[in-house]
Structures are given as C-alpha cells and as structure tokens.
PDB file of N, CA and C in Angstrom:
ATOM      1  N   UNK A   1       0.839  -1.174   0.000  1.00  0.00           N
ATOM      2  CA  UNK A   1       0.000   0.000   0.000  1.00  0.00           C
ATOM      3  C   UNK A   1       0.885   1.238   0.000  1.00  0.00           C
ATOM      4  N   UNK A   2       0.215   2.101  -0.800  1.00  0.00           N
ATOM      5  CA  UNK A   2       0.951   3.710  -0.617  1.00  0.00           C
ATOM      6  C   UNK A   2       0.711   4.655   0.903  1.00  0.00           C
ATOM      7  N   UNK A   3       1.378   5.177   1.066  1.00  0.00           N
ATOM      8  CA  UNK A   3       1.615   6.417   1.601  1.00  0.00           C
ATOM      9  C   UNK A   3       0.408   6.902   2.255  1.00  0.00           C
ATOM     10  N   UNK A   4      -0.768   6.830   0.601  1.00  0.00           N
ATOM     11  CA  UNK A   4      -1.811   7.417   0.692  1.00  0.00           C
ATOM     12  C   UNK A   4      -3.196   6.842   0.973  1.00  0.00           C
ATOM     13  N   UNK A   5      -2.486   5.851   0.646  1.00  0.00           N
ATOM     14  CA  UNK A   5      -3.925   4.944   0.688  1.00  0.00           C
ATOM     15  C   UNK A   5      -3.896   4.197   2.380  1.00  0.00           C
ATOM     16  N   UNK A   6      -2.411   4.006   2.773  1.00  0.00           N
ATOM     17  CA  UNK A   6      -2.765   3.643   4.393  1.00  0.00           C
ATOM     18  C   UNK A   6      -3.045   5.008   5.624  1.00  0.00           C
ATOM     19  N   UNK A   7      -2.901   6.406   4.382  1.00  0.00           N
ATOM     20  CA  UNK A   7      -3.835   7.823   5.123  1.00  0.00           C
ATOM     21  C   UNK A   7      -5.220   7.043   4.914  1.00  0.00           C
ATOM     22  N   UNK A   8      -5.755   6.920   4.258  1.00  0.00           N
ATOM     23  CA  UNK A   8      -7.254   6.976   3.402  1.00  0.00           C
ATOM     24  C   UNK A   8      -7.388   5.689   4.439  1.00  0.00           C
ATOM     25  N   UNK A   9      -7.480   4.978   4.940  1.00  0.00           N
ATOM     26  CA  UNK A   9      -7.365   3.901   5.525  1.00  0.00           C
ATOM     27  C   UNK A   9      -7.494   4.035   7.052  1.00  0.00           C
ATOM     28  N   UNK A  10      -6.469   4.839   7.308  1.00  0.00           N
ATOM     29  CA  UNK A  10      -6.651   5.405   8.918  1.00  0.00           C
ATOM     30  C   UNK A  10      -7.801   6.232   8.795  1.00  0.00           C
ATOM     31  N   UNK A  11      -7.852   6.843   7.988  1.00  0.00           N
ATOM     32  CA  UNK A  11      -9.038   8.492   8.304  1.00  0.00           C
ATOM     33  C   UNK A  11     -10.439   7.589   7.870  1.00  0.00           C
ATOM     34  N   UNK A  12     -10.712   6.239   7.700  1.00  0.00           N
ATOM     35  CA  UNK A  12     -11.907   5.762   7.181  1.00  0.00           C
ATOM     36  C   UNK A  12     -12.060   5.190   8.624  1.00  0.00           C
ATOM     37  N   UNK A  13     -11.120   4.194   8.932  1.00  0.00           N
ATOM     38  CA  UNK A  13     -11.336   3.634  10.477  1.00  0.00           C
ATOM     39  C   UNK A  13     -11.791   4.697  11.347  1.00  0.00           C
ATOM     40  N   UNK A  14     -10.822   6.151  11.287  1.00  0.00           N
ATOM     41  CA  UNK A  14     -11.308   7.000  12.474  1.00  0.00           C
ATOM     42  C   UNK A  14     -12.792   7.504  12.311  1.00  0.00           C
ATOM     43  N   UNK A  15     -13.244   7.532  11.232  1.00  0.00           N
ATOM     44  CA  UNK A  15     -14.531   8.183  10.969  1.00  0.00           C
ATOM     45  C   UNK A  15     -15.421   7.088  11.466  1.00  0.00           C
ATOM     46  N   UNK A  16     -15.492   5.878  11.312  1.00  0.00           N
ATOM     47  CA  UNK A  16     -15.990   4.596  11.631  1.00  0.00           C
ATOM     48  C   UNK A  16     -15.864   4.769  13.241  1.00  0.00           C
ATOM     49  N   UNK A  17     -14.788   4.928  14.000  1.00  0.00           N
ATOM     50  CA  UNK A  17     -14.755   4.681  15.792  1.00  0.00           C
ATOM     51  C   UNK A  17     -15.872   6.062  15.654  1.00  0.00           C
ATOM     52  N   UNK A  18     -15.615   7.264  15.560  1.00  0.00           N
ATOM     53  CA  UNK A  18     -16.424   8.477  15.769  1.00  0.00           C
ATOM     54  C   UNK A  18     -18.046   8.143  15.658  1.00  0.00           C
ATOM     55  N   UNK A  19     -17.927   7.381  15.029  1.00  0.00           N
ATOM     56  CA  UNK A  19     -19.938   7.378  13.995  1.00  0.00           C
ATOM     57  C   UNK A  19     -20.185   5.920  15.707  1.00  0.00           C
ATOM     58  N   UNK A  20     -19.437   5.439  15.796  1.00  0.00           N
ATOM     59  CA  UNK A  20     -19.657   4.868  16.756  1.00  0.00           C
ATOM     60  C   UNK A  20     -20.127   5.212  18.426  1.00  0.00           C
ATOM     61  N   UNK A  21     -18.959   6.029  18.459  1.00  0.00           N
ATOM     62  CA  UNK A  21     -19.028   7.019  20.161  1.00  0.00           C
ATOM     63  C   UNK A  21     -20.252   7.729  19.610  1.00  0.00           C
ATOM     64  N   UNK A  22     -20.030   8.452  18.544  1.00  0.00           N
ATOM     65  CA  UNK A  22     -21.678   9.610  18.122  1.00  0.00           C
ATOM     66  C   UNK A  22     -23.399   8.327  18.351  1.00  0.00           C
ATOM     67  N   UNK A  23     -23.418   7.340  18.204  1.00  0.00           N
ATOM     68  CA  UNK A  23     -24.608   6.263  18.001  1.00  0.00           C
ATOM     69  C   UNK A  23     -24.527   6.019  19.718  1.00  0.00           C
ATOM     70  N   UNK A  24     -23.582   5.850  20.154  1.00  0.00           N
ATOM     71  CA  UNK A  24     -23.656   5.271  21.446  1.00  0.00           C
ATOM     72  C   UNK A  24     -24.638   6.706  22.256  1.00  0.00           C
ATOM     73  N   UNK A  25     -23.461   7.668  22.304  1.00  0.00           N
ATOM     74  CA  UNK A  25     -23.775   9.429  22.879  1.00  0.00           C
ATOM     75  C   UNK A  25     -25.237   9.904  22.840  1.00  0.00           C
ATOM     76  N   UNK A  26     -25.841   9.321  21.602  1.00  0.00           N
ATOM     77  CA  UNK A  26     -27.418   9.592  20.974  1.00  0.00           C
ATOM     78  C   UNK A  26     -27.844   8.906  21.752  1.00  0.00           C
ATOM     79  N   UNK A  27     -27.676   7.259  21.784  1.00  0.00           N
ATOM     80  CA  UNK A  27     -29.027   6.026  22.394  1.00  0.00           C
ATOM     81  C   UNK A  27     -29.013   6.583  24.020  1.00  0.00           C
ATOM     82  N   UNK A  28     -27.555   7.207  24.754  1.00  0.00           N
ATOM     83  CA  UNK A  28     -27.618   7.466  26.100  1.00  0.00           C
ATOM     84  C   UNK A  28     -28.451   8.600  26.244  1.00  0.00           C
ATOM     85  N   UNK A  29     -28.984   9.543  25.566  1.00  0.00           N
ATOM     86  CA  UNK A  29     -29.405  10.288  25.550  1.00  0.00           C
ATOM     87  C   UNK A  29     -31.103  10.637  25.039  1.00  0.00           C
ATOM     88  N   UNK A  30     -31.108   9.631  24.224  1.00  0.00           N
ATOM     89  CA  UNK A  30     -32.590   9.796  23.921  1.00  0.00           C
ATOM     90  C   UNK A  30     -33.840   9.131  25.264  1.00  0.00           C
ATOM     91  N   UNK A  31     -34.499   9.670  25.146  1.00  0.00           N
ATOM     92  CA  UNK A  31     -35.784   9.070  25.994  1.00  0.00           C
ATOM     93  C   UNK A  31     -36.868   8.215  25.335  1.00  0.00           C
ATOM     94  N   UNK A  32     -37.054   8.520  23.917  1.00  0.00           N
ATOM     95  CA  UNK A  32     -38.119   7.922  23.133  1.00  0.00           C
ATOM     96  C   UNK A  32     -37.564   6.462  22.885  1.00  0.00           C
ATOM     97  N   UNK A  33     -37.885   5.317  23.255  1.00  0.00           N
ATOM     98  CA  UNK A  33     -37.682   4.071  23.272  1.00  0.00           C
ATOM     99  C   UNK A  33     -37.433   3.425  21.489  1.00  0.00           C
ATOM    100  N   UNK A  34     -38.050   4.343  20.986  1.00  0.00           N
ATOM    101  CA  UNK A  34     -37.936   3.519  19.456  1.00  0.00           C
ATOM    102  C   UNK A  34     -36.920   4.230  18.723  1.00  0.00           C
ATOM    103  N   UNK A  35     -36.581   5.698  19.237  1.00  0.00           N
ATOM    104  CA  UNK A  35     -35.569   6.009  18.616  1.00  0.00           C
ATOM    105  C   UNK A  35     -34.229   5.782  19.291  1.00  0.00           C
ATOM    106  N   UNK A  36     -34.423   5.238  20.597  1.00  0.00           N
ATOM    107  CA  UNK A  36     -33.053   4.644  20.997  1.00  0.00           C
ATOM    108  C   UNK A  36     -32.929   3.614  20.592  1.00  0.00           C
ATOM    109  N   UNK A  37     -33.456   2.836  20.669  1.00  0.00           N
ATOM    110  CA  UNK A  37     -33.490   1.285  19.644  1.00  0.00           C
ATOM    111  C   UNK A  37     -32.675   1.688  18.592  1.00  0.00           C
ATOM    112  N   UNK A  38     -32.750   2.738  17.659  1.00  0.00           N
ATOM    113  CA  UNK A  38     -32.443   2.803  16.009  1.00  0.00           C
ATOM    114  C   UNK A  38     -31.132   3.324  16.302  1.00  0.00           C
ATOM    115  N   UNK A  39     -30.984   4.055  17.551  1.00  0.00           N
ATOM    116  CA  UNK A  39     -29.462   4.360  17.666  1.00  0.00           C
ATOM    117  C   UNK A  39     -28.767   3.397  18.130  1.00  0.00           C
ATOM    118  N   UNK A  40     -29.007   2.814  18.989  1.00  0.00           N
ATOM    119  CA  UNK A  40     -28.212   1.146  19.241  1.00  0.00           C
ATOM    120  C   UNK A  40     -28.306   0.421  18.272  1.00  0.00           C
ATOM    121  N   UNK A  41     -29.047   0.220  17.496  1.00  0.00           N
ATOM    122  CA  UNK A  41     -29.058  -0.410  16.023  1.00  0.00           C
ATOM    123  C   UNK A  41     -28.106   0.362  15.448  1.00  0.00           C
ATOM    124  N   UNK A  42     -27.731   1.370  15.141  1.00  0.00           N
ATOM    125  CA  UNK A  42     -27.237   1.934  13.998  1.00  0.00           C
ATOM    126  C   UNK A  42     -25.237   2.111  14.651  1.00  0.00           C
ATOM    127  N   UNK A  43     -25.074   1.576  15.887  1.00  0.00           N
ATOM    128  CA  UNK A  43     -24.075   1.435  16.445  1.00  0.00           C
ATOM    129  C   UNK A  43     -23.516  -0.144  16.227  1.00  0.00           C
ATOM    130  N   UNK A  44     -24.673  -1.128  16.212  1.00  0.00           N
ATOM    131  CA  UNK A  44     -24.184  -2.313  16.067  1.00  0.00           C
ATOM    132  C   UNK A  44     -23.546  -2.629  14.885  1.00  0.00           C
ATOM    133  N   UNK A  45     -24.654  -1.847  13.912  1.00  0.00           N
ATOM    134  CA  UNK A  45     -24.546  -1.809  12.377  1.00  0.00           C
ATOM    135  C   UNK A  45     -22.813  -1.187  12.063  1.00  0.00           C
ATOM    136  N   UNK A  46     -22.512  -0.570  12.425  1.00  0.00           N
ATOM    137  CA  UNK A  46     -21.424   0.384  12.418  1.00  0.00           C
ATOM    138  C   UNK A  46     -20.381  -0.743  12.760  1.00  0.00           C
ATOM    139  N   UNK A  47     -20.387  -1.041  14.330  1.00  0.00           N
ATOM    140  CA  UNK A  47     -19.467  -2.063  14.767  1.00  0.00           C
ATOM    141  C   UNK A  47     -19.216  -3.166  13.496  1.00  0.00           C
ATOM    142  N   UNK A  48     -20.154  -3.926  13.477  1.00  0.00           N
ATOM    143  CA  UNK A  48     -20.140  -5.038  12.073  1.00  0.00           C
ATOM    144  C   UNK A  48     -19.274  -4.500  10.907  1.00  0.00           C
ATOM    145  N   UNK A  49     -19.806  -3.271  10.505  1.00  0.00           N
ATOM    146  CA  UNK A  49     -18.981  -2.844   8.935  1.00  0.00           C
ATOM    147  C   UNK A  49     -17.615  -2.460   9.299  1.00  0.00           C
ATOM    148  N   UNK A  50     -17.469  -1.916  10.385  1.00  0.00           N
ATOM    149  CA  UNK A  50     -15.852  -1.677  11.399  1.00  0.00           C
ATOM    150  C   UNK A  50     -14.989  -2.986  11.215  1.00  0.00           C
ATOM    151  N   UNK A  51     -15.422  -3.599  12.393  1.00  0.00           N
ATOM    152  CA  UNK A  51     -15.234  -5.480  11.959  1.00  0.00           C
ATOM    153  C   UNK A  51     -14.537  -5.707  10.519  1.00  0.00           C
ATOM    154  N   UNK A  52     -15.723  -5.602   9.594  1.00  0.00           N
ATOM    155  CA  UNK A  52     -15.653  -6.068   7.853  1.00  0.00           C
ATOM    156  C   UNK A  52     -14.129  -5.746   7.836  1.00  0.00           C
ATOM    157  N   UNK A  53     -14.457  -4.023   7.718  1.00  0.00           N
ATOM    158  CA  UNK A  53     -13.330  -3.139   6.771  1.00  0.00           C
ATOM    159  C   UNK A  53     -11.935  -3.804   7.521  1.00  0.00           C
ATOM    160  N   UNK A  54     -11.845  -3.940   9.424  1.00  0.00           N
ATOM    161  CA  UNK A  54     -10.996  -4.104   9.502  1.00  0.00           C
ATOM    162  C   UNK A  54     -10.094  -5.275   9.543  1.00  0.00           C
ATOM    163  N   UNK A  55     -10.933  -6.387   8.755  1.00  0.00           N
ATOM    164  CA  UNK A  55     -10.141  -7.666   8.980  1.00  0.00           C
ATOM    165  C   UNK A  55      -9.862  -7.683   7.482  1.00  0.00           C
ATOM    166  N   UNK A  56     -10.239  -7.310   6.207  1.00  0.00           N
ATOM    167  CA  UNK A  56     -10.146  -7.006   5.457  1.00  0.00           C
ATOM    168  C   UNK A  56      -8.150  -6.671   4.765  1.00  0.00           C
ATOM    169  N   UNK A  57      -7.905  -6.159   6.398  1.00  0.00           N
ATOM    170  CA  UNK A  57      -6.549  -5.544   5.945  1.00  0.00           C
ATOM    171  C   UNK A  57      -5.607  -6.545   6.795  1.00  0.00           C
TER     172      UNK A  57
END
C-alpha cells in the first residue's frame, strides 16, 4: 500500500470509531424508546462494517 492509501485507511477507520461514540452518545441520551433502539441499532450496524473493513486488511 501507498503512503496514501494507508492515510485513506486510517481516516476511514477513524470516521468509523467516531460514527460509533456519536450512536452510542445519541441512544444514552434519547428518551423515546424507538428512537433509541435505532441508535443502538445503527451502532451495532457500524461495529459489524468496522469489523468487515478491519479484517479485510
């Protein structure tokens, strides 16, 4: 891999941990039961494609 592409690589993982802490930060915070659901959903979802990308390498 280049230079650039193991930048492009780090800055995809970091955006991936962030979208993570941001899904978690939301579900602790919401009160409405169905939209915390979709934020813990949308954290698991995240974790999984995290997972993917990072065994991938």
């Amino acid at each position: 891999m280049t230079t650039k592409e193991l930048l492009y690589v780090e800055d995809v993982l970091g955006h991936a941990q962030l979208l993570r802490t941001k899904c978690a930060e939301a579900a602790s915070c919401l009160k409405d039961a169905e939209l915390k659901s979709y934020a813990e959903e949308m954290g698991k979802k995240n974790d999984q494609l995290f997972s993917a990308f990072y065994s991938l390498l």
